[in-house]
C-alpha atoms as a PDB file:
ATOM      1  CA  UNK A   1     -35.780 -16.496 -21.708  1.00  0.00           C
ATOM      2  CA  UNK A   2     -34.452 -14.844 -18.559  1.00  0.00           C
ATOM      3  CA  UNK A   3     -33.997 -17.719 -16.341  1.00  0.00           C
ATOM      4  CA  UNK A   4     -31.894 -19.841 -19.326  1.00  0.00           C
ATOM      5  CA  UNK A   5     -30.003 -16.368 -19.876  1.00  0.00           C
ATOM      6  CA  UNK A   6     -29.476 -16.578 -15.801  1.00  0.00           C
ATOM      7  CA  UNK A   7     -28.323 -19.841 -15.948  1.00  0.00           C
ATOM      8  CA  UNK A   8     -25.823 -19.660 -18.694  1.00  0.00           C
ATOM      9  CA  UNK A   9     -24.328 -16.561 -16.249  1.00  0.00           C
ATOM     10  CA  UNK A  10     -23.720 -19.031 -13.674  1.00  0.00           C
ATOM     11  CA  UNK A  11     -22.747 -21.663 -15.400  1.00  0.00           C
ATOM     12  CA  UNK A  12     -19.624 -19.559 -16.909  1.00  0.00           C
ATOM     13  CA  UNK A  13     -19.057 -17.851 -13.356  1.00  0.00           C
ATOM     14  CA  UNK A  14     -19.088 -21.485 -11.709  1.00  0.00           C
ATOM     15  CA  UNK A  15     -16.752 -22.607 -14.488  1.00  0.00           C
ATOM     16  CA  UNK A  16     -14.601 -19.725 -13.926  1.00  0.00           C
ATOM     17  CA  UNK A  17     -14.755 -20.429  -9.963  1.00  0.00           C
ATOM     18  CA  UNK A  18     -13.171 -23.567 -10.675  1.00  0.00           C
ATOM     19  CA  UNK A  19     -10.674 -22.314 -12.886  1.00  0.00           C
ATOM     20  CA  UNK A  20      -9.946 -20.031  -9.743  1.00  0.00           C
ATOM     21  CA  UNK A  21     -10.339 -22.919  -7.425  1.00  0.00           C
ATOM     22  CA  UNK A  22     -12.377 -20.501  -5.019  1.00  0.00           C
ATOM     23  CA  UNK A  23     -15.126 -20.905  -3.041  1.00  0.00           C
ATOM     24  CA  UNK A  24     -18.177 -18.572  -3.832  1.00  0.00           C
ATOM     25  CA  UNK A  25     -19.457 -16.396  -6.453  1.00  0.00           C
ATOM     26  CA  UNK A  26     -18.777 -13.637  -3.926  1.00  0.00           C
ATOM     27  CA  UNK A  27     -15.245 -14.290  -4.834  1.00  0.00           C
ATOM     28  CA  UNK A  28     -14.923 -14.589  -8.451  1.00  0.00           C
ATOM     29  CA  UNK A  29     -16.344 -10.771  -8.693  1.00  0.00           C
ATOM     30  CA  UNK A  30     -13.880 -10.248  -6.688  1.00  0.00           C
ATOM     31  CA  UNK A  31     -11.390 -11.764  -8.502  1.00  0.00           C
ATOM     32  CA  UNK A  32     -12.832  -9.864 -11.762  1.00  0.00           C
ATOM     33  CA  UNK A  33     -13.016  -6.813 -10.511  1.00  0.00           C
ATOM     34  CA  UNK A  34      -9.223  -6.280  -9.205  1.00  0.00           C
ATOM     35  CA  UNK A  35      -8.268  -7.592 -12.393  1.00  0.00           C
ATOM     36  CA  UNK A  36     -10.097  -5.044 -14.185  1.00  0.00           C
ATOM     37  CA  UNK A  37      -8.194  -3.047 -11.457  1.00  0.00           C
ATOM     38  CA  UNK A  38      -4.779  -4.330 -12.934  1.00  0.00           C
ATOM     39  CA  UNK A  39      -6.200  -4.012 -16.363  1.00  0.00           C
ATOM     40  CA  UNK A  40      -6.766   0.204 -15.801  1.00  0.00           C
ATOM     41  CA  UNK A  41      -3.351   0.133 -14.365  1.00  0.00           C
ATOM     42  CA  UNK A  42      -2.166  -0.750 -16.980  1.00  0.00           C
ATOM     43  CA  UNK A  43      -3.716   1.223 -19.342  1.00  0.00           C
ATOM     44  CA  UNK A  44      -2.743   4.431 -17.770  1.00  0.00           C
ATOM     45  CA  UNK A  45       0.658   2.892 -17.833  1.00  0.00           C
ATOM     46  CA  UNK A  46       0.229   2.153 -21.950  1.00  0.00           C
ATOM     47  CA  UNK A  47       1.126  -1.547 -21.472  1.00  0.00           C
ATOM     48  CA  UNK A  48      -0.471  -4.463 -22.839  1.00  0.00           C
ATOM     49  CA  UNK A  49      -0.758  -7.782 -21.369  1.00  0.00           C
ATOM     50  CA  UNK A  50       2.036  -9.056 -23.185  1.00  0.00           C
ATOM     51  CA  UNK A  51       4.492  -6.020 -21.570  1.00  0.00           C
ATOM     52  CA  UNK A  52       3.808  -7.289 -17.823  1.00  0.00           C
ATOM     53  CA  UNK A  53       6.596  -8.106 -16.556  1.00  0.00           C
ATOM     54  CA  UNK A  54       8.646  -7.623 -12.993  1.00  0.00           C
ATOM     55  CA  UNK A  55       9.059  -4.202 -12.927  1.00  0.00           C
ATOM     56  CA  UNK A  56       4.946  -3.949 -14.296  1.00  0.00           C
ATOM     57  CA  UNK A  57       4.311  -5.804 -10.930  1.00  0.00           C
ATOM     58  CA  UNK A  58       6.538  -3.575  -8.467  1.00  0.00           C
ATOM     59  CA  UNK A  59       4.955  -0.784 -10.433  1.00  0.00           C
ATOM     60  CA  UNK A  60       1.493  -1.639  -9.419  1.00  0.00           C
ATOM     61  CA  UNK A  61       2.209  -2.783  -5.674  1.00  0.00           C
ATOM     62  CA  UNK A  62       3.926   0.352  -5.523  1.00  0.00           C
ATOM     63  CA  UNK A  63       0.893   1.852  -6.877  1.00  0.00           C
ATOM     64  CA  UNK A  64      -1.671   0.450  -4.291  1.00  0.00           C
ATOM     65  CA  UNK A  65       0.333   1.128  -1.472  1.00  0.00           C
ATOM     66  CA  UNK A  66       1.554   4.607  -1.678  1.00  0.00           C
ATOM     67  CA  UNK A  67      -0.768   6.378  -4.254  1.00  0.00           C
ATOM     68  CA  UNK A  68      -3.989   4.100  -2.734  1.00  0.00           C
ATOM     69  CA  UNK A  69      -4.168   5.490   0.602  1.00  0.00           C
ATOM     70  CA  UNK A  70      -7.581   4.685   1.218  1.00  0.00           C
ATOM     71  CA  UNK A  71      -6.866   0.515   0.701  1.00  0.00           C
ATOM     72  CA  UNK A  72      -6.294  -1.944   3.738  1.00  0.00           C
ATOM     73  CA  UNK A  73      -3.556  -4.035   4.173  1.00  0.00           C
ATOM     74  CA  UNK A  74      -5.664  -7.089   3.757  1.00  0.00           C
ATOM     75  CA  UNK A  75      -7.351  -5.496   0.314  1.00  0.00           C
ATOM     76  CA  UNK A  76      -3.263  -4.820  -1.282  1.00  0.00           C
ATOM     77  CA  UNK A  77      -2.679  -8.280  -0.707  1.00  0.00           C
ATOM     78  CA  UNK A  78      -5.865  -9.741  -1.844  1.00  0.00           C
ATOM     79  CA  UNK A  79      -5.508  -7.319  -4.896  1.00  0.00           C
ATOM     80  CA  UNK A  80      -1.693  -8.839  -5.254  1.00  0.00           C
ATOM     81  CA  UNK A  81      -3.064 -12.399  -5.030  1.00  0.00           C
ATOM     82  CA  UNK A  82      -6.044 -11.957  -7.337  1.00  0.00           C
ATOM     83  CA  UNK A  83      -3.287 -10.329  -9.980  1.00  0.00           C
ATOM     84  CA  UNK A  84      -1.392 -13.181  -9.632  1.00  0.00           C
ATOM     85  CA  UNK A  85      -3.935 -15.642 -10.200  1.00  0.00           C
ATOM     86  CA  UNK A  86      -5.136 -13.033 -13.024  1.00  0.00           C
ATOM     87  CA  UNK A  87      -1.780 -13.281 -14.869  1.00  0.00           C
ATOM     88  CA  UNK A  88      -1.466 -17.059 -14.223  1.00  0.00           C
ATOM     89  CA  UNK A  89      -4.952 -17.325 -16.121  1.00  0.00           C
ATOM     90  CA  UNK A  90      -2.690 -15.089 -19.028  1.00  0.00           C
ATOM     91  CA  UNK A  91      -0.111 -17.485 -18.886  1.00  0.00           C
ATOM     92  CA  UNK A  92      -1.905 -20.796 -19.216  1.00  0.00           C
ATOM     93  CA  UNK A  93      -4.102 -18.986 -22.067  1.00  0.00           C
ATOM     94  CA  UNK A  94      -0.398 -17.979 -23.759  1.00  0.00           C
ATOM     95  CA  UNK A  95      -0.952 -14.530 -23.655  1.00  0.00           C
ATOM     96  CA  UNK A  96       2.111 -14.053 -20.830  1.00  0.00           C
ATOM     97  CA  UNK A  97       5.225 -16.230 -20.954  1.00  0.00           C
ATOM     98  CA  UNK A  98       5.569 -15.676 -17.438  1.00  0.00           C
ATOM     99  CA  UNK A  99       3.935 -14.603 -14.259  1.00  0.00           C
ATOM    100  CA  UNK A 100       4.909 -11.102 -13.459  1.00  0.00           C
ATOM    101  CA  UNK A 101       3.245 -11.227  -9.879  1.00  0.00           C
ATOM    102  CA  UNK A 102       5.056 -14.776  -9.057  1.00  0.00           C
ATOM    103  CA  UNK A 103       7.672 -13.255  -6.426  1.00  0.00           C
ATOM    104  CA  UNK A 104       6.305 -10.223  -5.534  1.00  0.00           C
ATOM    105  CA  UNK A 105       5.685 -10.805  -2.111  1.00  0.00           C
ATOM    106  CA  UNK A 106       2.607  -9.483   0.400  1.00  0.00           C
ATOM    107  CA  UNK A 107       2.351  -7.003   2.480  1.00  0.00           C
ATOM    108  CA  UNK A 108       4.070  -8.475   6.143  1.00  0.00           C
ATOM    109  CA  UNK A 109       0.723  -8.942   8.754  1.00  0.00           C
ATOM    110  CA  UNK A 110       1.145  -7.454  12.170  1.00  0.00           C
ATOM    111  CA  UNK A 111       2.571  -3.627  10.573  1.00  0.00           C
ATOM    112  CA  UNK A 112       0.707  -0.700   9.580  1.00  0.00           C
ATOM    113  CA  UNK A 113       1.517   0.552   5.636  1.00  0.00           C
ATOM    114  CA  UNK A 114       3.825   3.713   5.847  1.00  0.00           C
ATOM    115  CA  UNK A 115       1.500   6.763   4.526  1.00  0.00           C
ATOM    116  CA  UNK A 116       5.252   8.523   4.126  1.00  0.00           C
ATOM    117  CA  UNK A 117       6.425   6.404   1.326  1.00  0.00           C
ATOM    118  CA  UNK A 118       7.696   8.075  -1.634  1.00  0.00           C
ATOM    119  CA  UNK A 119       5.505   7.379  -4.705  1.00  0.00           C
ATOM    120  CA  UNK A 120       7.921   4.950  -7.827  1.00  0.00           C
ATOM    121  CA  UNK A 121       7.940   7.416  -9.709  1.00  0.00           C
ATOM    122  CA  UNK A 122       9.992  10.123  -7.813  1.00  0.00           C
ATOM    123  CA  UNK A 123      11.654   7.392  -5.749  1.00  0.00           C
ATOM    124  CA  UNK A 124      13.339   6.635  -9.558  1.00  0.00           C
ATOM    125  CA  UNK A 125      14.079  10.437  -9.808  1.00  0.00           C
ATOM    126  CA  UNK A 126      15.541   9.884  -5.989  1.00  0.00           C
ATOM    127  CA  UNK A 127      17.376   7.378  -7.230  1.00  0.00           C
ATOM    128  CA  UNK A 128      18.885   8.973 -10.545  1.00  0.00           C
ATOM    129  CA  UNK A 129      20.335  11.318  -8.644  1.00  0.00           C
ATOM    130  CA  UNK A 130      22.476   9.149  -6.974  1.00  0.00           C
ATOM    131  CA  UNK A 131      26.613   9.125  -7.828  1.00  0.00           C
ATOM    132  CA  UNK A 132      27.834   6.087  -8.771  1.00  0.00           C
ATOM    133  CA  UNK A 133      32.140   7.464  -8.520  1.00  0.00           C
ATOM    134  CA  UNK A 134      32.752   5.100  -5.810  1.00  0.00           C
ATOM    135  CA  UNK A 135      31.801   1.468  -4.949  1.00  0.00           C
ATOM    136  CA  UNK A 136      30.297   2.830  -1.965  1.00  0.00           C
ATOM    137  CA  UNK A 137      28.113   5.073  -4.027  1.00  0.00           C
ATOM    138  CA  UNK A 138      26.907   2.015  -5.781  1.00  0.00           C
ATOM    139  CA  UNK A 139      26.115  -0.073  -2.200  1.00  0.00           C
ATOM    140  CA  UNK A 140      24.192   2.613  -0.943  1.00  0.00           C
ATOM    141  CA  UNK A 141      22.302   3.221  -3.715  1.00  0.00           C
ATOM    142  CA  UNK A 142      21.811  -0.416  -4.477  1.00  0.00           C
ATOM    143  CA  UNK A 143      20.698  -0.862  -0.439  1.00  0.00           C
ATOM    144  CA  UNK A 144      18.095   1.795  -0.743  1.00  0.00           C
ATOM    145  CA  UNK A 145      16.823   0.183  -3.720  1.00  0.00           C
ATOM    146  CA  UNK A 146      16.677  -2.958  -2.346  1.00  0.00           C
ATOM    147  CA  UNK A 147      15.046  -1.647   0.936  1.00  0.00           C
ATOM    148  CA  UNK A 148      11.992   0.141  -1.299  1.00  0.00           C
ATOM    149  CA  UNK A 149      11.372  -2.310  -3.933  1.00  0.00           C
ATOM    150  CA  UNK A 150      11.208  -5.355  -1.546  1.00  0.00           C
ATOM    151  CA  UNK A 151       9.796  -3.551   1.282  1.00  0.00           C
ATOM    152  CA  UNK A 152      12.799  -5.200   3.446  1.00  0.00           C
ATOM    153  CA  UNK A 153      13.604  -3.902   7.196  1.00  0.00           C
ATOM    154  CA  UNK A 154      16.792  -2.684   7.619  1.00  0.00           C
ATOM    155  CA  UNK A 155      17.525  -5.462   9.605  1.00  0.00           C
ATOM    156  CA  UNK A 156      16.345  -8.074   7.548  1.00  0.00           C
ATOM    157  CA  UNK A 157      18.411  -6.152   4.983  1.00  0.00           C
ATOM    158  CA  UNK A 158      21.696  -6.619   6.916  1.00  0.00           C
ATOM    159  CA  UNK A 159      21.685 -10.031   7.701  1.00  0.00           C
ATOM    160  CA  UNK A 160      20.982 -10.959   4.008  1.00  0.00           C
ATOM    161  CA  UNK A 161      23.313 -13.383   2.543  1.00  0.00           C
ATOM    162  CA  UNK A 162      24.285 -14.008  -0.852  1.00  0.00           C
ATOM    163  CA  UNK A 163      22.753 -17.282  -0.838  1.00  0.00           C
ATOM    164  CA  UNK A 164      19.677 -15.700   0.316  1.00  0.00           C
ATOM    165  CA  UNK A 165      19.537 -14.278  -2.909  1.00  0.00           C
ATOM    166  CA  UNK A 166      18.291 -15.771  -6.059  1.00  0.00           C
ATOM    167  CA  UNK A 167      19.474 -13.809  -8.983  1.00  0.00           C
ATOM    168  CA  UNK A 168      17.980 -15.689 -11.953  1.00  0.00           C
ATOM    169  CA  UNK A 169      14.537 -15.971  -9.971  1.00  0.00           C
ATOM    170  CA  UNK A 170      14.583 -12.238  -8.758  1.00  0.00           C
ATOM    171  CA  UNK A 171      13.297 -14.019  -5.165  1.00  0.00           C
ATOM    172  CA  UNK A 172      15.095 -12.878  -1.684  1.00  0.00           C
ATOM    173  CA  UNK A 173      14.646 -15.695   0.397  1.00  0.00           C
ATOM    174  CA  UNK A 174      14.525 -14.508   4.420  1.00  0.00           C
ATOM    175  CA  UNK A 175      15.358 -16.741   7.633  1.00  0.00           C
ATOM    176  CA  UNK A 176      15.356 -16.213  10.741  1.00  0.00           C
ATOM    177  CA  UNK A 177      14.462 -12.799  10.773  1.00  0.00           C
END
């Protein structure tokens, strides 16, 4: 019967809502359809669920911001939310032991998204070809590397402290900037 068929849909897409705590069905296709997003990602990437991990998650908001040209700012960060709420759905289901997209922070409000930026991949070669002789070879190179993967200012960047920084977590905590 159609209409019980119907019903069981909307049952398991209201169930799922919940899960998601959202607010309309609207939603929870969205929801499933950036994680199928994530889920090509990482495909073309040859990981499995299991290999998501920090650098998995840098990988793929590097990925919709300088390879997806076409995608708001609003879009990245609802596609960075919805991965997150994706891979905290793996989690409590045991497939992840943790949440890859747990610190990875949004895009900041109020700027446009560089069309310049160099794409992860060739910002690695970039950054290969860095010297490491002399401690300053090491700052700069860390700097830069810390000013692309966190998508810091430069002068948020200099008035970091090291107790803004939580090693452990991987988290840069700002203030006052």
């Amino acid at each position: 019967n159609p209409e019980t068929q119907e019903k069981k849909v909307t049952g398991l897409l209201l169930s799922y809502q919940k899960y998601l705590t959202v607010r309309s069905i609207e939603d929870t296709y969205r929801h499933l359809l950036y994680a199928e997003s994530l889920i090509c990602f990482a495909e073309s990437r040859d990981v499995h669920f299991s290999g998501m991990d920090l650098n998995f998650a840098r990988s793929y908001k590097a990925f919709l911001v300088t390879e997806r040209t076409d995608l708001a700012r609003g879009t990245v960060n609802n596609m960075l939310y919805k991965a997150r709420v994706f891979c905290e759905f793996l989690l409590k289901r045991g497939i992840l032991r943790s949440n890859p997209f747990k610190h990875i922070p949004c895009l900041r409000g109020g700027h446009t998204v560089p069309k310049n930026i160099l794409p992860a991949d060739k910002m690695g070669i970039l950054l290969d070809e860095f010297s490491h002789r002399t401690a300053g070879d090491i700052m700069v190179h860390t700097l830069i590397d810390l000013l692309y993967g966190s998508a810091l200012r430069i002068g948020e960047a200099k008035e970091l402290k090291v107790n803004d920084i939580d090693f452990a977590g991987a988290v840069l905590t700002l203030t006052d900037s």
